[in-house]
Protein backbone atom coordinates (compact mmCIF):
# COMPACT_ATOMS: atom_id res chain seq x y z
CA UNK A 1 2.68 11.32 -2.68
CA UNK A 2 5.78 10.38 -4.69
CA UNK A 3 8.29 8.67 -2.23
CA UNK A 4 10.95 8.27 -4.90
CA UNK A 5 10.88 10.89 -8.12
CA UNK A 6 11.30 8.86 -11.56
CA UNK A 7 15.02 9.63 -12.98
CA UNK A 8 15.53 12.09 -15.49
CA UNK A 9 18.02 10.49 -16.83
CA UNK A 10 19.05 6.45 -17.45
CA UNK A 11 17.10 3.67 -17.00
CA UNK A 12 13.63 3.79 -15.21
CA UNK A 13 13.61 2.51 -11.63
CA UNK A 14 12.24 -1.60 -11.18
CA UNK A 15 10.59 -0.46 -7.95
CA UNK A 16 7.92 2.14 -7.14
CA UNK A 17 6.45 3.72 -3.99
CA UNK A 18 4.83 0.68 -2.45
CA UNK A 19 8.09 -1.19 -2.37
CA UNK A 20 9.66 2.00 -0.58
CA UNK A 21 7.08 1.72 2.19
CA UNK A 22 7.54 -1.97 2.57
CA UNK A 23 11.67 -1.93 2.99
CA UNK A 24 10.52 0.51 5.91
CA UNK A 25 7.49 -2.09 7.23
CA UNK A 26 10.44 -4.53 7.22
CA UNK A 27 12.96 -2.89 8.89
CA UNK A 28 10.16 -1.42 11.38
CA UNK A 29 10.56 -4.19 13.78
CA UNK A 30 14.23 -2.41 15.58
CA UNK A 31 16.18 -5.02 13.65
CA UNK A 32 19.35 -4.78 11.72
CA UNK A 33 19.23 -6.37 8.26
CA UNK A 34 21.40 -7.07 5.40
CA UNK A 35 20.15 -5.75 2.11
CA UNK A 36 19.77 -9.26 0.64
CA UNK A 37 17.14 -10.16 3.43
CA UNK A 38 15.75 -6.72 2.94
CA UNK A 39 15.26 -7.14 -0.94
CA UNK A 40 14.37 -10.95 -0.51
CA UNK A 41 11.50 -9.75 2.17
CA UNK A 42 9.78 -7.05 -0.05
CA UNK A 43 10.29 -8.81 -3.48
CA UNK A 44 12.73 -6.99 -5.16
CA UNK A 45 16.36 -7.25 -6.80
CA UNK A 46 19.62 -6.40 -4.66
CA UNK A 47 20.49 -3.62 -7.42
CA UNK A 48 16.88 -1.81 -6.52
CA UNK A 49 17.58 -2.13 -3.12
CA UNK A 50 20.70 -0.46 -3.19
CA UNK A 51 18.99 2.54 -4.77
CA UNK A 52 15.87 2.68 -2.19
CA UNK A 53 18.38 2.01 0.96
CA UNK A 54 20.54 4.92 -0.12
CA UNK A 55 17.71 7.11 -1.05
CA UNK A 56 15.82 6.17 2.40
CA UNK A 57 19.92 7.03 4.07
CA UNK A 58 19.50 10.67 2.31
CA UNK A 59 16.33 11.38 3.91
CA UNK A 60 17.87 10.21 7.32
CA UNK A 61 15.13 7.53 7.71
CA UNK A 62 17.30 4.25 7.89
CA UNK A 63 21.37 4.11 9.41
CA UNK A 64 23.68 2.15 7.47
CA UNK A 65 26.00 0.29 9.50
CA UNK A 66 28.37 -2.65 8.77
CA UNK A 67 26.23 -4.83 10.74
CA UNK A 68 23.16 -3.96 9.02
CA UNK A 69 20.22 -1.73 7.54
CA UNK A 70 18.17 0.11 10.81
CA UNK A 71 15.28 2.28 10.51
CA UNK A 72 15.49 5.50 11.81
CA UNK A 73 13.30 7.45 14.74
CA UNK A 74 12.54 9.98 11.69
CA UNK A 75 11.65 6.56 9.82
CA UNK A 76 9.56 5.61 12.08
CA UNK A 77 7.58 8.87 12.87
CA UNK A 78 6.95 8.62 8.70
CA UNK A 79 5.56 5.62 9.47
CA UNK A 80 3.29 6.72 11.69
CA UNK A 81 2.28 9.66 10.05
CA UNK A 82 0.83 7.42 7.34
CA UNK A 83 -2.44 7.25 7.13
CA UNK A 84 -2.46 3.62 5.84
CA UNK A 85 -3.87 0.67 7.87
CA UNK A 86 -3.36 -2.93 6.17
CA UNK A 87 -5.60 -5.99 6.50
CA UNK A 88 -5.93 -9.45 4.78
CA UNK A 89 -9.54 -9.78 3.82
CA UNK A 90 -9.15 -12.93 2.45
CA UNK A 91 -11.37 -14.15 -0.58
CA UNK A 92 -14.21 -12.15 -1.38
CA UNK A 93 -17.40 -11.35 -3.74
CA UNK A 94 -15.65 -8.47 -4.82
CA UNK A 95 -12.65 -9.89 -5.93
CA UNK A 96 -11.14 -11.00 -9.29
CA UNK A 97 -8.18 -12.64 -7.56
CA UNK A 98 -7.74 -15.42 -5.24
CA UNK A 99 -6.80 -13.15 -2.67
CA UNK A 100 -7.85 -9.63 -1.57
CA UNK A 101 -6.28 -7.06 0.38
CA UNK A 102 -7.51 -3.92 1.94
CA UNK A 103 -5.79 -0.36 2.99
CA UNK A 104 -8.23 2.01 4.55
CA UNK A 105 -6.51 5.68 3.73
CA UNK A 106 -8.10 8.08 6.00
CA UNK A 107 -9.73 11.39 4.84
CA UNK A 108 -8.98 10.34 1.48
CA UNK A 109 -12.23 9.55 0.33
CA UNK A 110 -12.39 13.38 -1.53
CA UNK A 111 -9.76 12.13 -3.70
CA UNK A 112 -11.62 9.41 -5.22
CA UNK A 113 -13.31 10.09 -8.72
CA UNK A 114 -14.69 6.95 -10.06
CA UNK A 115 -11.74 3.87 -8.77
CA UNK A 116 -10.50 3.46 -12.32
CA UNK A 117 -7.24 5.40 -11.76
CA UNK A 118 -6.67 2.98 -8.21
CA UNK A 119 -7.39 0.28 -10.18
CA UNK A 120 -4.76 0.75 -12.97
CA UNK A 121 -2.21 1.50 -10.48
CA UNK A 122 -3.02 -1.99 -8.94
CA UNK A 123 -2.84 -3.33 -12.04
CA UNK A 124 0.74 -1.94 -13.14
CA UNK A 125 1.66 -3.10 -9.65
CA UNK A 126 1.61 -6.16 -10.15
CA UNK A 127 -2.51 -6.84 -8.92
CA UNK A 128 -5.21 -8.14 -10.53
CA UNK A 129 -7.36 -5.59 -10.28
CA UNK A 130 -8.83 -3.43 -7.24
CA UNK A 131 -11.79 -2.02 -6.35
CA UNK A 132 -11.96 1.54 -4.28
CA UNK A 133 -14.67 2.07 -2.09
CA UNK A 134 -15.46 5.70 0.01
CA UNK A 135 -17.33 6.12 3.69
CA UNK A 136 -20.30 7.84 3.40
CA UNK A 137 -22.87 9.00 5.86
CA UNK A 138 -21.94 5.61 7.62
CA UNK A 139 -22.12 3.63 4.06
CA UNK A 140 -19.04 1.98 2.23
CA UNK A 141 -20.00 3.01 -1.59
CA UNK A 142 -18.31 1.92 -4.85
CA UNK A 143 -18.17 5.70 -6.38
CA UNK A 144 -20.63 6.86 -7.84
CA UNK A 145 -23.21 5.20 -5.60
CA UNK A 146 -23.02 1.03 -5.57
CA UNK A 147 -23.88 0.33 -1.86
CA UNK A 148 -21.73 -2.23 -0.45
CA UNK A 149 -23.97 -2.21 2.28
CA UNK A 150 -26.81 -3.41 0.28
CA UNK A 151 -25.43 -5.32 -1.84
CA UNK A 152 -22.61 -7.70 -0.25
CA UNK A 153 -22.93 -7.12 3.75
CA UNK A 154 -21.45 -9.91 4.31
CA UNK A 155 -17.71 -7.54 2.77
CA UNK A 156 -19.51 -4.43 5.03
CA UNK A 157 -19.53 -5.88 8.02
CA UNK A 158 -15.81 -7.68 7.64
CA UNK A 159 -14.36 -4.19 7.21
CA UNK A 160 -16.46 -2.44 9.18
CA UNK A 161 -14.69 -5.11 11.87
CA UNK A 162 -11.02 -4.58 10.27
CA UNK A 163 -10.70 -1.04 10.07
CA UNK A 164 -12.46 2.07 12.44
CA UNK A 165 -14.50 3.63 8.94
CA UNK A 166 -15.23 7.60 9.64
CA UNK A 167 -17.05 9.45 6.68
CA UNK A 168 -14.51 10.70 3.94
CA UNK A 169 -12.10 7.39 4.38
CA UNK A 170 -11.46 5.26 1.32
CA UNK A 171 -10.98 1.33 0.98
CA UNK A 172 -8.93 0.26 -1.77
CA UNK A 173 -9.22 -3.55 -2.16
CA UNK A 174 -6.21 -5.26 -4.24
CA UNK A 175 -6.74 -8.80 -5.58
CA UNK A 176 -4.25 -11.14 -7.04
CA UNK A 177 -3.22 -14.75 -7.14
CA UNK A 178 -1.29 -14.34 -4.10
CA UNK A 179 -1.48 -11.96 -0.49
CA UNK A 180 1.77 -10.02 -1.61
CA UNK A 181 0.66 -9.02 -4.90
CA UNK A 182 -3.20 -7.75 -3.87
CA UNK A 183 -0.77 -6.04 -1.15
CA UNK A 184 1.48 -4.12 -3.49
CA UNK A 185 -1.23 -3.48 -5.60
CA UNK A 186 -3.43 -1.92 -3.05
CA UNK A 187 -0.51 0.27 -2.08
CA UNK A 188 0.07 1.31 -5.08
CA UNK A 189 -3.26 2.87 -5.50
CA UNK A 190 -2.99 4.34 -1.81
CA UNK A 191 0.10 5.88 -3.03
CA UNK A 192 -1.05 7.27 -5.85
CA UNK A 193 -4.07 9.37 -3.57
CA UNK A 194 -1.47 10.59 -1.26
């Protein structure tokens, strides 16, 4: 799912999908914002800002007042209709960085060939690394067919506690030196099987 199409012409956006979806996370809380606090809260210049804020005001998700940046009941119903969930996992066996995070994307688990493509969208994201992982027939399962179960249950049962895991959901774990970066890499990858 592309939130914001690449330009055909000038220079290449700074920002991608995953900051897109955060400016909205941000603004989700019914507050009005200025764009400075906006772009200072998901990590990104005041010039990208502008661009996502008035691409987010064509699609009628935020309103634009003097007082501030608001999201939108159509902003918030795309929200919702996400099928994202976001939890810190902490430090694990699995991980490369000092911090993981994980995104379970429901009924996405089809989607997943081998993790490699999730993993270099972490990695251009700004991550470490990630590692994808699929539901199935109960199992979490590094594709083709590494049981997590088997081999690190300690990482199976903390997500089997985070997230409510139904056969055909994937896991997409981001790690990086810090939470916000194994975020926006994780994201990244979830955006890139949507």
């Amino acid at each position: 799912m592309k939130l914001v199409d690449l330009p055909r012409y000038g220079p290449v956006h700074r920002f991608g999908n995953h900051h897109v979806y955060r400016t909205l996370m941000v603004l989700s809380d019914q507050k009005r914002k200025g764009r400075k606090q906006i772009a200072d809260a998901v990590g990104i210049g005041e010039g990208s800002m502008r661009t996502i804020i008035e691409y987010l005001r064509g699609l009628d998700m935020i309103d634009i007042r003097q007082t501030g940046v608001k999201i939108t009941r159509h902003g918030n119903a795309f929200l919702s209709d996400l099928p994202i969930k976001i939890a810190d996992i902490g430090h694990g066996s699995i991980a490369l960085g000092k911090e993981c995070v994980a995104i379970q994307m429901s009924n996405n688990g089809n989607k997943i060939k081998l993790g490699v493509e999730q993993r270099d969208s972490a990695i251009m994201a700004g991550a470490e690394g990630a590692t994808t992982l699929i539901v199935k027939d109960g199992k979490l399962i590094v594709p083709p067919d590494y049981a997590i179960d088997e081999h690190d249950p300690a990482l199976a049962k903390l997500l089997h506690e985070k997230f409510n895991l139904r056969d055909g959901d994937a896991i997409i774990i981001g790690t990086a030196s810090t939470v916000t970066k194994a975020e926006d890499g994780a994201l990244a990858a979830a955006f890139d099987l949507l």
